[in-house]
N, C-alpha and C. Protein backbone atom coordinates (compact mmCIF):
# COMPACT_ATOMS: atom_id res chain seq x y z
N UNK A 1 0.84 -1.18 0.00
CA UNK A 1 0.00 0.00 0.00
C UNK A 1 0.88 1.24 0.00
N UNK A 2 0.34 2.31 -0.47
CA UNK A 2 1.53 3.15 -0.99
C UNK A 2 1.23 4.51 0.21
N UNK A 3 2.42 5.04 0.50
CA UNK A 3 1.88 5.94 1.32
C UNK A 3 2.03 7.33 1.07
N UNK A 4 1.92 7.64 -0.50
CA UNK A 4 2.16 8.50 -0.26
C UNK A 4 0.84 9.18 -0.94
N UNK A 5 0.77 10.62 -1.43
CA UNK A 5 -0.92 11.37 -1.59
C UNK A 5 -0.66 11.58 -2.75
N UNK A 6 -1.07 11.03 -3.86
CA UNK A 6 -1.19 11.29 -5.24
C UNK A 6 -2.25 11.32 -5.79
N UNK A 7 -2.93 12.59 -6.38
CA UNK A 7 -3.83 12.43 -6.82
C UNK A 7 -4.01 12.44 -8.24
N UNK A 8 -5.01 11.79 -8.77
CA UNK A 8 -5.37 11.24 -10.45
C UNK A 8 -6.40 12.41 -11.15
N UNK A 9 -7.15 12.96 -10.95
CA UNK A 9 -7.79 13.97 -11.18
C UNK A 9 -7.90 15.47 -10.04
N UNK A 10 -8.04 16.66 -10.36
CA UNK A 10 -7.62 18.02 -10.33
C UNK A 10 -9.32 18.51 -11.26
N UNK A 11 -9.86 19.33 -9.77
CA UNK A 11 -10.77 20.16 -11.09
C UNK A 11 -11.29 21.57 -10.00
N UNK A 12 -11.47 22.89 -10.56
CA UNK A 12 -12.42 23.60 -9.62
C UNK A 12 -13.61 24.23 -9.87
N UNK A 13 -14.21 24.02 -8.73
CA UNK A 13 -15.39 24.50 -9.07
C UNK A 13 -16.24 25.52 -7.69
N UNK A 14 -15.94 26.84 -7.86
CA UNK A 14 -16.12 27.73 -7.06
C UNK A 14 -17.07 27.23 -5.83
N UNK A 15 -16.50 27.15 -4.72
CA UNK A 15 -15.29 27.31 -4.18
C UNK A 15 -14.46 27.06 -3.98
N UNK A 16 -14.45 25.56 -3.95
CA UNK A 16 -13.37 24.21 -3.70
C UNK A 16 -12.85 23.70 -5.34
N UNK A 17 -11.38 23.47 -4.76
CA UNK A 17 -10.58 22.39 -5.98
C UNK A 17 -11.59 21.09 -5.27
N UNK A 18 -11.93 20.47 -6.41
CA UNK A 18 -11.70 18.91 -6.42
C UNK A 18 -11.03 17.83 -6.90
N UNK A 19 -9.99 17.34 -5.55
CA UNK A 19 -8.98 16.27 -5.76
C UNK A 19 -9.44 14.62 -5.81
N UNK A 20 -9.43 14.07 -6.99
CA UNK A 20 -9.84 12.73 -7.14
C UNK A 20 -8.89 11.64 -7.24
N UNK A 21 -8.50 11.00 -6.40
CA UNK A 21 -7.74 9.69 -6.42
C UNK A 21 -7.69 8.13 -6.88
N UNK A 22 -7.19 7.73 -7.21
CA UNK A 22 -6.95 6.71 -8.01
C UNK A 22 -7.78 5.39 -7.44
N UNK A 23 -7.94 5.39 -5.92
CA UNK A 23 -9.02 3.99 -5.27
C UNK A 23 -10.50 4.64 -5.43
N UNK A 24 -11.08 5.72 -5.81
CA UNK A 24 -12.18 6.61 -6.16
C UNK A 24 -12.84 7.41 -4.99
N UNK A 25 -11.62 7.55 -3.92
CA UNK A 25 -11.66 8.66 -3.13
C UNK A 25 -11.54 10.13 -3.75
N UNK A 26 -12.14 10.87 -2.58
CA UNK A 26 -11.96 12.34 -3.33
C UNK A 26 -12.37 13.09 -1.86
N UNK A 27 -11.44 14.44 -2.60
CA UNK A 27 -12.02 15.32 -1.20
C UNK A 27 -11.89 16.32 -1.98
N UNK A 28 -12.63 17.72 -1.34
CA UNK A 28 -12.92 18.86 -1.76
C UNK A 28 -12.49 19.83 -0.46
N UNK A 29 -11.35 20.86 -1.43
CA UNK A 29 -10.39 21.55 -0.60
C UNK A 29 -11.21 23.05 -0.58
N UNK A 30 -11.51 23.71 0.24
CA UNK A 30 -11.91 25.04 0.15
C UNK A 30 -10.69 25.87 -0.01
N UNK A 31 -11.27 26.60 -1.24
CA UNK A 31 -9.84 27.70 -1.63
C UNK A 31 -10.12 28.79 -0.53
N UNK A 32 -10.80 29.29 -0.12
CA UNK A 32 -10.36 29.81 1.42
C UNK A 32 -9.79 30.13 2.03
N UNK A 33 -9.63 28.49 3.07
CA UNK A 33 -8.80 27.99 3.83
C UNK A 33 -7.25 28.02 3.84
N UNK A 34 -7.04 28.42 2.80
CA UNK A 34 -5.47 28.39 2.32
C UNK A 34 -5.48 29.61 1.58
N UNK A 35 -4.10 30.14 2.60
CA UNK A 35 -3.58 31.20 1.70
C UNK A 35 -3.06 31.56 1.06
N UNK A 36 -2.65 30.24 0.39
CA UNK A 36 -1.93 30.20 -0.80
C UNK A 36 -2.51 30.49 -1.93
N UNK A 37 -3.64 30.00 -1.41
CA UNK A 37 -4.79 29.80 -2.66
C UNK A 37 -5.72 30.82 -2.83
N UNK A 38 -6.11 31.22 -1.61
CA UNK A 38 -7.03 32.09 -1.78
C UNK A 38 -6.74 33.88 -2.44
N UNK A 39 -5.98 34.17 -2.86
CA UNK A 39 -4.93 35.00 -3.32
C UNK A 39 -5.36 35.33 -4.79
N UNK A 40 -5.86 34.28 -5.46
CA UNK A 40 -5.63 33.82 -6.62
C UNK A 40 -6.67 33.83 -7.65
N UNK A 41 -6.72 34.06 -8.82
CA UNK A 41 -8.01 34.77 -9.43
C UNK A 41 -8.88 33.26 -9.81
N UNK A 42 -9.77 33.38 -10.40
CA UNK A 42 -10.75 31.84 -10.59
C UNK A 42 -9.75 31.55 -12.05
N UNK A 43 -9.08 32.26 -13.14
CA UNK A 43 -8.60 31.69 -13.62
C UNK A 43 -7.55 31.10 -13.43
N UNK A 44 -6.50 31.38 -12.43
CA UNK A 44 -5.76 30.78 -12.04
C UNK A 44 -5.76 29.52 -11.56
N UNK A 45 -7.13 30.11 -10.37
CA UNK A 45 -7.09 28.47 -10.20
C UNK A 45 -7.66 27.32 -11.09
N UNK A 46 -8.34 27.82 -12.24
CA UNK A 46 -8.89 26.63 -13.46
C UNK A 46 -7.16 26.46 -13.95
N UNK A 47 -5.91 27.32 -13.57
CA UNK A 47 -4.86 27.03 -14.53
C UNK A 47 -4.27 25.87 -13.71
N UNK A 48 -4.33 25.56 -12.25
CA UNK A 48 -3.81 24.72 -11.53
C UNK A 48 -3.80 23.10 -12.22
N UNK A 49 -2.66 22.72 -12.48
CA UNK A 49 -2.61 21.28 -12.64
C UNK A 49 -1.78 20.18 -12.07
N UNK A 50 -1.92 19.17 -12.02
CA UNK A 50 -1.31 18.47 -11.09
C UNK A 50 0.20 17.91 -11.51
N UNK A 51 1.40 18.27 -10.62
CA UNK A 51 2.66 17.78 -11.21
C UNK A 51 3.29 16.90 -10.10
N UNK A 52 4.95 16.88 -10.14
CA UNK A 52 5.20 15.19 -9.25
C UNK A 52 4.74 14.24 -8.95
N UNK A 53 4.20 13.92 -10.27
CA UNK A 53 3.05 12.44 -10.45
C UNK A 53 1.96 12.51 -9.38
N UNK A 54 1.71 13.65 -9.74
CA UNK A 54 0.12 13.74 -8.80
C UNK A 54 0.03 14.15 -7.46
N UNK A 55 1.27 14.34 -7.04
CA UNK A 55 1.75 14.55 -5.85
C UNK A 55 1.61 16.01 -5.25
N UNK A 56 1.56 17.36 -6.16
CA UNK A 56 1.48 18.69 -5.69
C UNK A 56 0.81 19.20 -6.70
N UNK A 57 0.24 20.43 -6.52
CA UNK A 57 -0.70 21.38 -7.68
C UNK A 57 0.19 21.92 -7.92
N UNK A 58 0.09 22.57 -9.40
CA UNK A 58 1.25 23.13 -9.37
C UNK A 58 0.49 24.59 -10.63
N UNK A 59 0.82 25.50 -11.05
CA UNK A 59 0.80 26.40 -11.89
C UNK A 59 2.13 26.92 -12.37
N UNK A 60 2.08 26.55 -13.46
CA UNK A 60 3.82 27.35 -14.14
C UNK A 60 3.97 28.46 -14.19
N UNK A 61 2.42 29.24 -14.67
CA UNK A 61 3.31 30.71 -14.77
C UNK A 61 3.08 31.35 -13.61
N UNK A 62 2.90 31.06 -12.51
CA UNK A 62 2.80 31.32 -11.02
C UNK A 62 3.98 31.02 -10.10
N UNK A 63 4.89 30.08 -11.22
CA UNK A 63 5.71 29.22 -10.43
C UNK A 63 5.39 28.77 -8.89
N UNK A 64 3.96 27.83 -8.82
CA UNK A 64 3.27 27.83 -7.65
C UNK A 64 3.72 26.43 -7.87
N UNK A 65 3.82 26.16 -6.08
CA UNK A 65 3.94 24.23 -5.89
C UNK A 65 3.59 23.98 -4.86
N UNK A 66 2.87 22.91 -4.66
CA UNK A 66 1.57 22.85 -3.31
C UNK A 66 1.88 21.51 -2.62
N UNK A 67 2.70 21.11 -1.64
CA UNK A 67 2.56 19.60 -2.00
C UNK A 67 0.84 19.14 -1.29
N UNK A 68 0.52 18.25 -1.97
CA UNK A 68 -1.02 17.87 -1.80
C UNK A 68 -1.46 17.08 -0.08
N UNK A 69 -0.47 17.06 0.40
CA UNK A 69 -0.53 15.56 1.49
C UNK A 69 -0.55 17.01 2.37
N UNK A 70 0.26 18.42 2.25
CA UNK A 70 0.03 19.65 3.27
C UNK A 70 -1.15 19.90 3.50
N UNK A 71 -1.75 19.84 1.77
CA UNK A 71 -3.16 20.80 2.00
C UNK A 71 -3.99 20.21 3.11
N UNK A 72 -3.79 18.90 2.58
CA UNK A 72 -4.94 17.82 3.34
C UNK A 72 -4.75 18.43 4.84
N UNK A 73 -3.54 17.84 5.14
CA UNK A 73 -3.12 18.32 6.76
C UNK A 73 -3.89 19.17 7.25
N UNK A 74 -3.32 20.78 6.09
CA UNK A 74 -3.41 21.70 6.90
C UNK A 74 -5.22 22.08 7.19
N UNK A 75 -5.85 21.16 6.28
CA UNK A 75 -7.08 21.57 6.00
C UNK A 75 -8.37 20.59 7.09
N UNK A 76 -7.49 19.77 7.98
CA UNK A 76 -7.63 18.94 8.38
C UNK A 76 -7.55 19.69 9.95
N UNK A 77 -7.00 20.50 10.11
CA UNK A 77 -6.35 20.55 11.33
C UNK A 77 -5.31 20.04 12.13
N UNK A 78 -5.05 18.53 11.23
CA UNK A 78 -3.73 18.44 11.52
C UNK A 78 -2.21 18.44 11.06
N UNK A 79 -1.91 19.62 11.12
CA UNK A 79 -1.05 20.20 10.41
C UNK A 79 0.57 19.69 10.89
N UNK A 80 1.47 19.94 10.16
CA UNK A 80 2.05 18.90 10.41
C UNK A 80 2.58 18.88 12.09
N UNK A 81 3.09 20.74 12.05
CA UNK A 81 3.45 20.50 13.70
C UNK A 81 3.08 20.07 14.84
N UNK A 82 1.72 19.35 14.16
CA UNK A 82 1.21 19.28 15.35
C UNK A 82 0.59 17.44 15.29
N UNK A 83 1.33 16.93 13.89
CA UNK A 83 0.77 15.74 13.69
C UNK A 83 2.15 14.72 14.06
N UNK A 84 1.68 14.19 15.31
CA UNK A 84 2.61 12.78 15.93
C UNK A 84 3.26 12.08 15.40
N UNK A 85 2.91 11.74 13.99
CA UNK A 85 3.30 10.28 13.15
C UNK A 85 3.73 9.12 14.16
N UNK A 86 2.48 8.90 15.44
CA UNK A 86 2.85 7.73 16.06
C UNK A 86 3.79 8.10 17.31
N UNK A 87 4.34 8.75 17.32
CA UNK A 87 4.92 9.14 18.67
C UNK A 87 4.40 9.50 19.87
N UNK A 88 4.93 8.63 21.15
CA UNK A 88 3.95 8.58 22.14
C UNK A 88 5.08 8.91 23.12
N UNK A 89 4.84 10.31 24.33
CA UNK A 89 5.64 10.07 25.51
C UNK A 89 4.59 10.50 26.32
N UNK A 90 5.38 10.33 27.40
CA UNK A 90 4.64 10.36 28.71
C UNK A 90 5.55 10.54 29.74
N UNK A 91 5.19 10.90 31.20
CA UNK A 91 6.63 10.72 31.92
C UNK A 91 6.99 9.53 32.63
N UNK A 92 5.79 8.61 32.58
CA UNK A 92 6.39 7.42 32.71
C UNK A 92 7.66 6.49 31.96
N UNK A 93 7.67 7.05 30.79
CA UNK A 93 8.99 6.94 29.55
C UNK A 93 9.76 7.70 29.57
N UNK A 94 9.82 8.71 29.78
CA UNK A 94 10.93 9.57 30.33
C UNK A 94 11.27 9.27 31.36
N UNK A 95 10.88 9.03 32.57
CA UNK A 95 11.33 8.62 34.03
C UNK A 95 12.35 6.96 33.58
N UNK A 96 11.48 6.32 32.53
CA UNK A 96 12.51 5.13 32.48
C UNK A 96 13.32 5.16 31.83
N UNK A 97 13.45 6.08 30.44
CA UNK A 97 14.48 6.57 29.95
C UNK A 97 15.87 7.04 30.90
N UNK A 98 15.34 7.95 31.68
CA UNK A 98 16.29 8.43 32.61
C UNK A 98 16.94 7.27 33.71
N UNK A 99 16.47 6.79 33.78
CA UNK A 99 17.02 5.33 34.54
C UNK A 99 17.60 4.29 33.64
N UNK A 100 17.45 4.04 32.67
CA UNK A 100 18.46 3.52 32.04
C UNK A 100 19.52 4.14 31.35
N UNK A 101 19.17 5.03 31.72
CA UNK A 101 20.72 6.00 30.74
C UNK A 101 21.77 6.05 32.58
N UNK A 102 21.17 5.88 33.64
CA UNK A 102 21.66 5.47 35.04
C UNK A 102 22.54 4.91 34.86
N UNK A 103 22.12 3.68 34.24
CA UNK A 103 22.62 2.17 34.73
C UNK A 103 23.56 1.80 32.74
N UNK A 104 23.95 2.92 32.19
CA UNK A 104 24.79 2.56 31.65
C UNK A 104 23.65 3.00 29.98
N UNK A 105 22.45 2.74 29.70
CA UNK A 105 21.57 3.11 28.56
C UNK A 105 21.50 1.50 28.23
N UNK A 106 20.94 1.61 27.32
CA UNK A 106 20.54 0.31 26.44
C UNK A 106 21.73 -0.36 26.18
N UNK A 107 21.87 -1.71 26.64
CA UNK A 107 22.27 -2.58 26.54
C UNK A 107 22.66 -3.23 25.29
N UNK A 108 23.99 -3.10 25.32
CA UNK A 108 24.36 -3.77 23.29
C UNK A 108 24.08 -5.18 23.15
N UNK A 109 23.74 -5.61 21.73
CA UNK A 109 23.30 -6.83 21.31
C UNK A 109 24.85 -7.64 21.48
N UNK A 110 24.38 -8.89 21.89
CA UNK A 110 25.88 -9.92 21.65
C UNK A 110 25.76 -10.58 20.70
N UNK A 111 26.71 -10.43 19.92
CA UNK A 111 26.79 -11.21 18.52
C UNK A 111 26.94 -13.02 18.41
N UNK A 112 26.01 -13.61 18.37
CA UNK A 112 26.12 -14.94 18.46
C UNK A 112 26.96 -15.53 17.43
N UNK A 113 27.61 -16.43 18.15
CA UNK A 113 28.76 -17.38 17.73
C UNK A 113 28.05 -18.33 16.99
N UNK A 114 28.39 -18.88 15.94
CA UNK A 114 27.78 -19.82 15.18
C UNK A 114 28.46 -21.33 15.13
């Protein structure tokens, strides 16, 4: 499964771009919300097309580049600074962190003899 945000179709229609993906997902971005975008005249944004294999919007004579997996984020609320990718602390992990860095830190692997 691929992880990254590529999308297969690009279209707008006042107010929102609509981004269509290749499993026949789709979401609709409010030009708005972004100020990248919202800046930008309705022809511009009909000039927006999709480049790095689907990966960012892009406009040439704007020299504009969007990567697509931000918008989502940012449009999402979870933007990246503030998105975990899975990272979990607590001070119960820090408290044991700090105790094994005590007693010398993590323990090296022994290379078995064959």
């Amino acid at each position: 499964m691929s992880q990254r945000c590529a999308a297969a179709r690009l279209s707008y229609q006042a107010p929102c771009l609509h981004l269509g993906f290749e499993d026949g997902s789709a979401i609709l971005l409010p030009v708005s919300n972004y100020p990248e975008l919202a800046g930008l005249s309705e022809a511009d944004l009909l000039g927006l097309e999709l480049g790095f294999s689907g990966t960012a919007l892009c406009h040439k004579d704007l020299d504009l580049h969007l990567a697509i997996a931000r918008l989502i984020l940012d449009g999402t609320g979870w933007g990246i600074e503030r998105f975990p990718y899975g990272r979990q602390s607590s001070s119960a992990k820090a408290q044991a962190a700090r105790l094994n860095g005590k007693n010398g830190g993590r323990p090296r692997k022994v290379a078995e003899v064959l």
